[in-house]
Protein backbone atom coordinates (compact mmCIF):
# COMPACT_ATOMS: atom_id res chain seq x y z
CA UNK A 1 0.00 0.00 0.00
CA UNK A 2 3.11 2.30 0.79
CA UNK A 3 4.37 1.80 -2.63
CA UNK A 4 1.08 2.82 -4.38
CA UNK A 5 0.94 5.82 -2.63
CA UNK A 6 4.14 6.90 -3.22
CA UNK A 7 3.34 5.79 -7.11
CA UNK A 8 0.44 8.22 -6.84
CA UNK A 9 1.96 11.11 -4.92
CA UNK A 10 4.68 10.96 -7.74
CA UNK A 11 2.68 11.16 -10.20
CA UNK A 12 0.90 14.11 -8.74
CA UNK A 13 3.91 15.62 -7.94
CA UNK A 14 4.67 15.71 -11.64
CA UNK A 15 1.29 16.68 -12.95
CA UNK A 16 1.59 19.57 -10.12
CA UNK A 17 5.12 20.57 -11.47
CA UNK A 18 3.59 21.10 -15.12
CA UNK A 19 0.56 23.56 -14.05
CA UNK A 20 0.00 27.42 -14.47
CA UNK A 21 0.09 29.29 -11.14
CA UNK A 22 -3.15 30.56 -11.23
CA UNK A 23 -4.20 26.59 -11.44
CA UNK A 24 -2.08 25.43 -9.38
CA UNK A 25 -3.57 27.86 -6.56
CA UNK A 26 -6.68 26.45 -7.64
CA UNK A 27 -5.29 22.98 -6.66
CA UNK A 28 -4.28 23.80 -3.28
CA UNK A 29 -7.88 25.65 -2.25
CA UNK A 30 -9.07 21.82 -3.38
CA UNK A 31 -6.38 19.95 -1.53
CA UNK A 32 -7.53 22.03 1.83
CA UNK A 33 -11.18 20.99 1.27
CA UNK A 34 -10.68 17.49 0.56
CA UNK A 35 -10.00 17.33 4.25
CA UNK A 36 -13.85 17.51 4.48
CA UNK A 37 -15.62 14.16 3.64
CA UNK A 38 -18.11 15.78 2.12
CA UNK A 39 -16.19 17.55 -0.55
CA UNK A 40 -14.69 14.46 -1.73
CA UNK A 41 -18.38 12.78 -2.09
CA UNK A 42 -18.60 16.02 -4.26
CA UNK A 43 -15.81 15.53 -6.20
CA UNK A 44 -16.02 12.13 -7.15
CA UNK A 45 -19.49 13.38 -8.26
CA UNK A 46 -18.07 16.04 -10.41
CA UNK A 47 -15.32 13.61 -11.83
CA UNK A 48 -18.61 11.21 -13.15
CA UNK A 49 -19.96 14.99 -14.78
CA UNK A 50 -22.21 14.75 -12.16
CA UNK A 51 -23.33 18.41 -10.04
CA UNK A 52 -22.72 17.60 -6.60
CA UNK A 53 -24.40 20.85 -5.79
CA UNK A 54 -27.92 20.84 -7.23
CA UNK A 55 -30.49 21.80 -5.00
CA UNK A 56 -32.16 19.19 -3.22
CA UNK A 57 -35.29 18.89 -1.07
CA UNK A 58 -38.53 21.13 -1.22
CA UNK A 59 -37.17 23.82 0.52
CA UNK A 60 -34.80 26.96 0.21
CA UNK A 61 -33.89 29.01 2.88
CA UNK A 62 -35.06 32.62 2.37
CA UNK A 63 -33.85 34.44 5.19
CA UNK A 64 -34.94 34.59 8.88
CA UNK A 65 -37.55 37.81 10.29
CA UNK A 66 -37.27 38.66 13.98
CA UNK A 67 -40.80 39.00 15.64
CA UNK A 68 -41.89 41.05 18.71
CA UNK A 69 -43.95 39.72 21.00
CA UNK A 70 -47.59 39.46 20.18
CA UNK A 71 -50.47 39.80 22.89
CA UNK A 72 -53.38 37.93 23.21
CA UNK A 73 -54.79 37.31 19.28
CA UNK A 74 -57.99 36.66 17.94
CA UNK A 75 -57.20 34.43 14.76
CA UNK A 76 -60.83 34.40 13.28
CA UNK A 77 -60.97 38.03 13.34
CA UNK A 78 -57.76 38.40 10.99
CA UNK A 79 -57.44 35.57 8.90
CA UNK A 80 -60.35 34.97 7.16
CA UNK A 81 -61.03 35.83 3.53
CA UNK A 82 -61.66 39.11 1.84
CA UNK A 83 -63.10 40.76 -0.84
CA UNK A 84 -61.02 42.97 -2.90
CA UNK A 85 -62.31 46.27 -1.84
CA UNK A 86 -61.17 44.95 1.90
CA UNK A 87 -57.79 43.99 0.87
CA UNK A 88 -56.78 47.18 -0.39
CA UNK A 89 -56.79 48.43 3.11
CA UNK A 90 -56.30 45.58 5.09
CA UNK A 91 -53.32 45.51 7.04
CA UNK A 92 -53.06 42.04 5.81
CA UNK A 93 -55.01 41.40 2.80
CA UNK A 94 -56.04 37.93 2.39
CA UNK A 95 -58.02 36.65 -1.14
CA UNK A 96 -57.90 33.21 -0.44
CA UNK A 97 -57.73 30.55 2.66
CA UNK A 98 -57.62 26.83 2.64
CA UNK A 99 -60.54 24.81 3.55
CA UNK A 100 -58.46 23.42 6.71
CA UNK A 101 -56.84 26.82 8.11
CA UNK A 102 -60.39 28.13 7.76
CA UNK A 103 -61.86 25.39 10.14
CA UNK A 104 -58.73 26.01 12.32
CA UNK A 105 -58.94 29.49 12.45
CA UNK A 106 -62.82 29.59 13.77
CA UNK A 107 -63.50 31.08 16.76
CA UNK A 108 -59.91 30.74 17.77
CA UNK A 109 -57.67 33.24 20.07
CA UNK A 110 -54.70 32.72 21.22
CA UNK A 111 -52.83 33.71 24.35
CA UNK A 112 -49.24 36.22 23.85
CA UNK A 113 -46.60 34.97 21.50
CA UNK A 114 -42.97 35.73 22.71
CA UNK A 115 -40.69 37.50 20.44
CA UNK A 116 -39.32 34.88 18.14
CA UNK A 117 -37.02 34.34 14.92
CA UNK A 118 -38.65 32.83 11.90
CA UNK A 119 -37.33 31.37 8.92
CA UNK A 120 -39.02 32.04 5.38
CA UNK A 121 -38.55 28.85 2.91
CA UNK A 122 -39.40 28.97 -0.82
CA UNK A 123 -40.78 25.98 -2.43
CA UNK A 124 -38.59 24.90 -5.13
CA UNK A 125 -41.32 22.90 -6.48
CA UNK A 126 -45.30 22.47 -6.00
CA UNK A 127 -45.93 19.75 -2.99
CA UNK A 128 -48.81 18.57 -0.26
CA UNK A 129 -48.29 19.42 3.26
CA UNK A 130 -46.90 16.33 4.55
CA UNK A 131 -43.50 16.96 2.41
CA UNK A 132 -43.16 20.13 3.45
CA UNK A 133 -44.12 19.27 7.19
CA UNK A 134 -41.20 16.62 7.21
CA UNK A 135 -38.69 18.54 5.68
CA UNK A 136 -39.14 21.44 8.45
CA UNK A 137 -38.54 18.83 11.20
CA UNK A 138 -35.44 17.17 9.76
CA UNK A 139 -33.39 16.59 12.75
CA UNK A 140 -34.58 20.02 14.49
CA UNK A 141 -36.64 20.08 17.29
CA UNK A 142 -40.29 19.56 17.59
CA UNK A 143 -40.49 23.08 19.03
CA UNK A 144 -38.00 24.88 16.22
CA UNK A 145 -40.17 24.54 13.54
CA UNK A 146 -43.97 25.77 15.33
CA UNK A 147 -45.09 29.70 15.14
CA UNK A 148 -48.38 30.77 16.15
CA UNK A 149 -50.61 32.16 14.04
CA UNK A 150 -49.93 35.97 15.54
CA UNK A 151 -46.31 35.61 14.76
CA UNK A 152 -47.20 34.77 11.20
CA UNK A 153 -49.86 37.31 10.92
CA UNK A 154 -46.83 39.73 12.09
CA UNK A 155 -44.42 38.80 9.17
CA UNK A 156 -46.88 39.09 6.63
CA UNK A 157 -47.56 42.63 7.93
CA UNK A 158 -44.21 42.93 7.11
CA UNK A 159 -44.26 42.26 3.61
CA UNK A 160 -46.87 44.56 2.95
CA UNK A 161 -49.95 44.28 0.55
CA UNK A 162 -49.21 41.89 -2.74
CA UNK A 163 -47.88 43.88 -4.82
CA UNK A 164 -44.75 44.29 -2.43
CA UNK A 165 -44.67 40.51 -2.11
CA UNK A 166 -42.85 39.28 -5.32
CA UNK A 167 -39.65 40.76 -4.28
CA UNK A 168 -38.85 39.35 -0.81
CA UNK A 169 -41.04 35.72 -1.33
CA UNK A 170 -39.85 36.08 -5.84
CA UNK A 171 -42.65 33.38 -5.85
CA UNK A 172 -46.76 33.93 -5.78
CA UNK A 173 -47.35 31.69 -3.02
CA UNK A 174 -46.44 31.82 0.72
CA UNK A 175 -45.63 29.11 3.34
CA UNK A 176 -46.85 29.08 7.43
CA UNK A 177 -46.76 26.90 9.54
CA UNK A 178 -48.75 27.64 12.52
CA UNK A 179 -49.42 24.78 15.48
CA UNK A 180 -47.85 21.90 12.72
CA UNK A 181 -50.42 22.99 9.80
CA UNK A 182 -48.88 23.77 6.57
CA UNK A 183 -50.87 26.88 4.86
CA UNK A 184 -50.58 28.44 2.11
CA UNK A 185 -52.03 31.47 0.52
CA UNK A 186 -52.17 33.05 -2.98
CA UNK A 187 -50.45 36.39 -3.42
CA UNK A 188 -51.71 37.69 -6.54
């Protein structure tokens, strides 16, 4: 085993020898991350033409929004549907809700929300709840990935009415997840 990897560190050794200096400092930066397992998986990818980087799971990370704490909050009274004329002024105008987050939302209040940290995801592509729901727990915490529905209602004030959407979500749909239900709601 000794001799082949003197054979091969040879041979590198002479390949190195041959290279431009603008490659070969390309060649060290890759010899310091081959430390990391992962990076050869990824190489030995990209030697098969294979992208060891393409995107995987439903899910991008799209920053993190830092609530303040909510008091008490009647749900029913702020998420429920509306008709145009009330989402033009509507703090948070909502055209269109679920059949579940509707039954969830009636008649419910909730008690005050501490100030919290959320993440916003995109969905790279269309999927049901239970996906989506998994994904979010990965190996986190059952806690880490609940918000209540006044710390949702909070970031979405945030983003304004539709029209200021696009840019921070670049996507017509938005993702909550209040109490381990997956909603989502049309921006148009």
């Amino acid at each position: 085993m000794l001799t082949m990897a003197k054979d091969m560190l040879g041979t590198a050794v002479r390949k190195l020898v041959t290279l431009p200096a603008a490659t070969l400092g390309i060649v060290c930066d890759l010899l310091e991350k081959l430390a990391d397992q992962e990076w050869v998986a990824a190489l030995k990818q990209f030697l098969r033409k294979e992208n060891p980087w393409v995107a995987t799971g439903l899910l991008e990370d799209a920053g993190t929004i830092t609530i303040p704490a909510v008091p008490a909050f009647d749900v029913s009274a702020r998420f429920h549907e509306m008709t145009e004329k009330e989402r033009k002024t509507a703090e948070v105008p909502i055209g269109w809700m679920g059949d579940d987050a509707k039954r969830l939302v009636k008649g419910l209040i909730e008690p005050e929300a501490q100030d919290a940290s959320l993440t916003i995801y995109r969905l790279r592509k269309a999927s049901v709840d239970g996906p989506i729901i998994t994904e979010l727990r990965g190996e986190r915490d059952e806690q880490a990935i609940l918000t209540t529905w006044s710390q949702m209602y909070e970031m979405m004030k945030t983003q304004g009415h539709a029209a200021d959407w696009r840019p921070r979500l670049q996507s017509g749909w938005g993702i909550g997840c209040p109490n381990d239900m997956v909603f989502s709601m049309l921006v148009k």
